[in-house]
C-alpha atoms as a PDB file:
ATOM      1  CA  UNK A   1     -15.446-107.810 -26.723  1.00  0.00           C
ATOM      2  CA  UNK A   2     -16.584-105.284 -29.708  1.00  0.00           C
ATOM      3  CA  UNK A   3     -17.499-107.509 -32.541  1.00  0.00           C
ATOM      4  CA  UNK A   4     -18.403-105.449 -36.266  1.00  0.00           C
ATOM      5  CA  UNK A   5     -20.471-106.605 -39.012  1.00  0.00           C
ATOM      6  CA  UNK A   6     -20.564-105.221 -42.068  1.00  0.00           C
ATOM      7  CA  UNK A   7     -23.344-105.484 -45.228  1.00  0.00           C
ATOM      8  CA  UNK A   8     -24.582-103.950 -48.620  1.00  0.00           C
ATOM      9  CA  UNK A   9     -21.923-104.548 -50.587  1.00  0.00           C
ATOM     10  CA  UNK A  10     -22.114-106.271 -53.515  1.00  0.00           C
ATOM     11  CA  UNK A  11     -21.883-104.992 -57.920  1.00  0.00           C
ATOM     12  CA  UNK A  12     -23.112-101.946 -59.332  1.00  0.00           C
ATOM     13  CA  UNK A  13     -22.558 -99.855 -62.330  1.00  0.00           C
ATOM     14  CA  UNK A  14     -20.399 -97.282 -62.455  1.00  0.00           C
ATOM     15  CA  UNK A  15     -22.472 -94.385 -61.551  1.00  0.00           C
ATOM     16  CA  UNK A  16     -24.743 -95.851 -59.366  1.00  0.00           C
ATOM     17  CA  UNK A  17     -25.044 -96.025 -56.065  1.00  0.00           C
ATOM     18  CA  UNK A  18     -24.536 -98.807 -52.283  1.00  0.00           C
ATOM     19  CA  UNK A  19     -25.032 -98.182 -48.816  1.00  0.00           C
ATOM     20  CA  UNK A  20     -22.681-100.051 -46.621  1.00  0.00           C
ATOM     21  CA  UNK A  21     -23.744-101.025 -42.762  1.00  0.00           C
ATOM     22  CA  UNK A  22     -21.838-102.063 -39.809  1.00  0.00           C
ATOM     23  CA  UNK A  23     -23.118-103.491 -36.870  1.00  0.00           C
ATOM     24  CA  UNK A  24     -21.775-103.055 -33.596  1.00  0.00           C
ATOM     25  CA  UNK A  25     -21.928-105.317 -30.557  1.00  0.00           C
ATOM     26  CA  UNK A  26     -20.221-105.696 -27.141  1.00  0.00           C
ATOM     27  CA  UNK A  27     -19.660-102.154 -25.176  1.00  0.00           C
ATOM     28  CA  UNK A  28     -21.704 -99.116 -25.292  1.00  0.00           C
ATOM     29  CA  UNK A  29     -21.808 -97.743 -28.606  1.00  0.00           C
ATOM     30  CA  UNK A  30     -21.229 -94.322 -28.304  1.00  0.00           C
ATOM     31  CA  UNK A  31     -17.921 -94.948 -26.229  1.00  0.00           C
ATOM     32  CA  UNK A  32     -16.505 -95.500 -29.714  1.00  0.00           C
ATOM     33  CA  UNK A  33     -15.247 -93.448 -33.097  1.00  0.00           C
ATOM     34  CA  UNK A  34     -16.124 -95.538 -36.355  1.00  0.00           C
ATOM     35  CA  UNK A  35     -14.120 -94.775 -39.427  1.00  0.00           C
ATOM     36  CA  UNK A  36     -14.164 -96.929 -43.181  1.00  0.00           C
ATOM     37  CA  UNK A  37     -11.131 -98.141 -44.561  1.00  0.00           C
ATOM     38  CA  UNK A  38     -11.184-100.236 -48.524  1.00  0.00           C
ATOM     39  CA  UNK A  39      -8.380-102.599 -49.185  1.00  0.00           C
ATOM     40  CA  UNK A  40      -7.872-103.325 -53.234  1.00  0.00           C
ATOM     41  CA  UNK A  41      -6.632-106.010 -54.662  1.00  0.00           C
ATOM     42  CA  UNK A  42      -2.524-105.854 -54.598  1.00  0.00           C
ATOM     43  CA  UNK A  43      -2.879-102.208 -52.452  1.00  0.00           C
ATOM     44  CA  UNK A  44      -2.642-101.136 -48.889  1.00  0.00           C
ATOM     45  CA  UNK A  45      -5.639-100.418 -46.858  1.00  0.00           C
ATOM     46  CA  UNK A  46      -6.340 -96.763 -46.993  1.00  0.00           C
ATOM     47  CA  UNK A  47      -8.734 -94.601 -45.313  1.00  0.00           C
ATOM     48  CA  UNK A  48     -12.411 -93.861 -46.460  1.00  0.00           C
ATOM     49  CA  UNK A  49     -14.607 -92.103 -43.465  1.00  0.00           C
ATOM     50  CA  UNK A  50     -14.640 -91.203 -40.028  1.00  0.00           C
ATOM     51  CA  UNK A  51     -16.903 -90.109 -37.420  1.00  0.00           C
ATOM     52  CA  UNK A  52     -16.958 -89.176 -33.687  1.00  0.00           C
ATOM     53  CA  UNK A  53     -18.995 -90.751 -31.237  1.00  0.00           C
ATOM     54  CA  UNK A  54     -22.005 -88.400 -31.536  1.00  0.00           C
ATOM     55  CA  UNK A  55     -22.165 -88.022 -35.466  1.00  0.00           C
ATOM     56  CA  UNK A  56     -21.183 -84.119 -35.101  1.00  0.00           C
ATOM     57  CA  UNK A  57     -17.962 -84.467 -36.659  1.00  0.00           C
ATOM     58  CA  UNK A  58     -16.789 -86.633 -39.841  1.00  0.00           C
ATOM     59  CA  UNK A  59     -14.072 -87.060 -42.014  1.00  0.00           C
ATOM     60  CA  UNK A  60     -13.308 -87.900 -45.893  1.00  0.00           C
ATOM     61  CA  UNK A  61     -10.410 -89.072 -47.750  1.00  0.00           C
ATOM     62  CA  UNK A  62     -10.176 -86.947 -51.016  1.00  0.00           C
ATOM     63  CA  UNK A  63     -10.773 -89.741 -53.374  1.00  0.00           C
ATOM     64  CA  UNK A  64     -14.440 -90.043 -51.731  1.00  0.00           C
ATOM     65  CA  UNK A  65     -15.290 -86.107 -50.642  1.00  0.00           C
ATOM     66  CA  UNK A  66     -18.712 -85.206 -51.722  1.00  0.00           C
ATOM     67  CA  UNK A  67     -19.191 -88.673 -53.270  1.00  0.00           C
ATOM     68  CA  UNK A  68     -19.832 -90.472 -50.337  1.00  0.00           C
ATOM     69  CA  UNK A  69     -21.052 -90.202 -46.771  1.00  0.00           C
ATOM     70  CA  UNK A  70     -20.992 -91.797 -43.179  1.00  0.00           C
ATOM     71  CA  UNK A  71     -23.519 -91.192 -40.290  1.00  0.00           C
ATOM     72  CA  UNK A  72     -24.374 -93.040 -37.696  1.00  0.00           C
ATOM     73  CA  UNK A  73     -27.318 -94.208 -35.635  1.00  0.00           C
ATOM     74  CA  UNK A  74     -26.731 -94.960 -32.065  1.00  0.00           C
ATOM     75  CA  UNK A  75     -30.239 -96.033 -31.216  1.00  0.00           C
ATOM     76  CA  UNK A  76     -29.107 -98.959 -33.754  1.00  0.00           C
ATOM     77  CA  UNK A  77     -25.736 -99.497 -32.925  1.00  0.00           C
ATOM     78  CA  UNK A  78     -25.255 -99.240 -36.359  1.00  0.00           C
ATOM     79  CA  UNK A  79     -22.734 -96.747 -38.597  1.00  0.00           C
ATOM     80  CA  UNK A  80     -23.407 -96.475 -42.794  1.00  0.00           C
ATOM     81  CA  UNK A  81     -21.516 -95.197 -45.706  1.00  0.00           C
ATOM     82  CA  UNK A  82     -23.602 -94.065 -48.225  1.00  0.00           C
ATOM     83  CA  UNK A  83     -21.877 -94.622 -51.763  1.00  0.00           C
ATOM     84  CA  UNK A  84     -22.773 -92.253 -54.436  1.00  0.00           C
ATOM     85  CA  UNK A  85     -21.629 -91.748 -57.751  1.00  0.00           C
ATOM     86  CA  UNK A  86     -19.796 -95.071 -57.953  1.00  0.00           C
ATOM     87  CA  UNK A  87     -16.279 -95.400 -59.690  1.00  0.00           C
ATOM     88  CA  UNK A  88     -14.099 -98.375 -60.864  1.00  0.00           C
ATOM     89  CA  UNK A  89     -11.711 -97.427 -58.603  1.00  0.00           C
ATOM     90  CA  UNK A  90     -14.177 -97.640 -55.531  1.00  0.00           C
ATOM     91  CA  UNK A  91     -13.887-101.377 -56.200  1.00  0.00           C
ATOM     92  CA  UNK A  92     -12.287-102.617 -52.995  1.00  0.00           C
ATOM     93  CA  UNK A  93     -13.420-104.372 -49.770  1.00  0.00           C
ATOM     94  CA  UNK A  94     -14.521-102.606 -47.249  1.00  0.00           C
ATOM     95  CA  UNK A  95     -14.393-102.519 -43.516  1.00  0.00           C
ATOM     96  CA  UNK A  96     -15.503-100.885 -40.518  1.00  0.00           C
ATOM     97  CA  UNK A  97     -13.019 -99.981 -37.299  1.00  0.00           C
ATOM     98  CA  UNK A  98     -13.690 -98.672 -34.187  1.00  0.00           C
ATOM     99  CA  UNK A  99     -11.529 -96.940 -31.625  1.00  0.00           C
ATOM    100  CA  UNK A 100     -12.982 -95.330 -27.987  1.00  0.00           C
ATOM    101  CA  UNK A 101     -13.289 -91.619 -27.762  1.00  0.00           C
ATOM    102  CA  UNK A 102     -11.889 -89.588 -30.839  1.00  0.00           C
ATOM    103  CA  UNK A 103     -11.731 -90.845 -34.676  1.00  0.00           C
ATOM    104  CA  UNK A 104      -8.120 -91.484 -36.715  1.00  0.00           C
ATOM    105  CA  UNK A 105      -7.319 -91.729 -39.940  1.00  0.00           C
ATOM    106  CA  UNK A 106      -4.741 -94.521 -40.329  1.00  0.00           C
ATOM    107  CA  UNK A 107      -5.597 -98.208 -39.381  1.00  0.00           C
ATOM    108  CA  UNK A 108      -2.938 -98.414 -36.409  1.00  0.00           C
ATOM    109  CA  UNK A 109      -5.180 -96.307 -34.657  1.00  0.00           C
ATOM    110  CA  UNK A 110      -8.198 -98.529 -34.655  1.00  0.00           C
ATOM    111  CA  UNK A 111      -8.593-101.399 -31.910  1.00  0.00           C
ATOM    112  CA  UNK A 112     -11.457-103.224 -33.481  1.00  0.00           C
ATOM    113  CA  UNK A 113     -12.163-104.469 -37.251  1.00  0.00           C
ATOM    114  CA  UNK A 114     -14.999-106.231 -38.651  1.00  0.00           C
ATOM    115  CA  UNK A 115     -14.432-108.511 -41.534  1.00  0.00           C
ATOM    116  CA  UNK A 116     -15.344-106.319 -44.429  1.00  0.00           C
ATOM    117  CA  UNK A 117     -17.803-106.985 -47.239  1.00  0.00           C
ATOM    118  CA  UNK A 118     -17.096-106.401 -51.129  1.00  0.00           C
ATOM    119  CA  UNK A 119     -17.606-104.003 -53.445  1.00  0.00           C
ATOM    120  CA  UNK A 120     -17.461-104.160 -57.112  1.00  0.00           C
ATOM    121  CA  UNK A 121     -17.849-101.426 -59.594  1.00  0.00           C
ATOM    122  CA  UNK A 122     -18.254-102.031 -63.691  1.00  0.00           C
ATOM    123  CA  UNK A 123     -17.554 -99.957 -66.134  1.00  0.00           C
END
């Protein structure tokens, strides 16, 4: 059974910057696509970040594009999100997902969730 552990959130000035981790655990690691999703308070979850199995090819919502970035270290079983230029509206918590083969951008297509960890932006 995949299990996912995420870490490094926690409150930072707007402007500044976090680096989210997720653990993996349970089947070979580079069977599977990671992606990001955030989940605000009274919103939907929406989509942050993906990347295929090998780290070759990612993928950015809009509201995050050059602002933030996700790679990948299979040696570690480990995928990050590197948070730059922090906003308000990053505020959120924010989970990993994994799905074999290929990456998607909408949570139905994910088969495995960790529990998230939150972030918290001032202004």
């Amino acid at each position: 059974q995949v299990q996912l552990v995420e870490s490094g959130g926690g409150l930072v000035q707007a402007g500044g910057s976090l680096r989210l981790s997720c653990a993996f655990s349970g089947r070979p690691f580079s069977w599977y696509a990671m992606g990001w999703f955030r989940q605000a308070p009274g919103k939907e979850r929406e989509f942050v970040a993906a990347i295929n199995w090998s780290g070759g090819s990612t993928y950015y919502a809009d509201s995050v594009k050059g602002r933030f970035t996700i790679s990948r270290d299979n040696a570690k079983n480990t995928v990050y999100l590197q948070m730059n230029s922090l906003k308000p509206e990053d505020t959120a918590v924010y989970c990993c997902a994994a799905r074999p083969n290929s990456y998607g951008l909408v949570t139905s297509q994910y088969n495995y969730w960790g529990q998230g960890t939150q972030v918290t932006v001032s202004s």
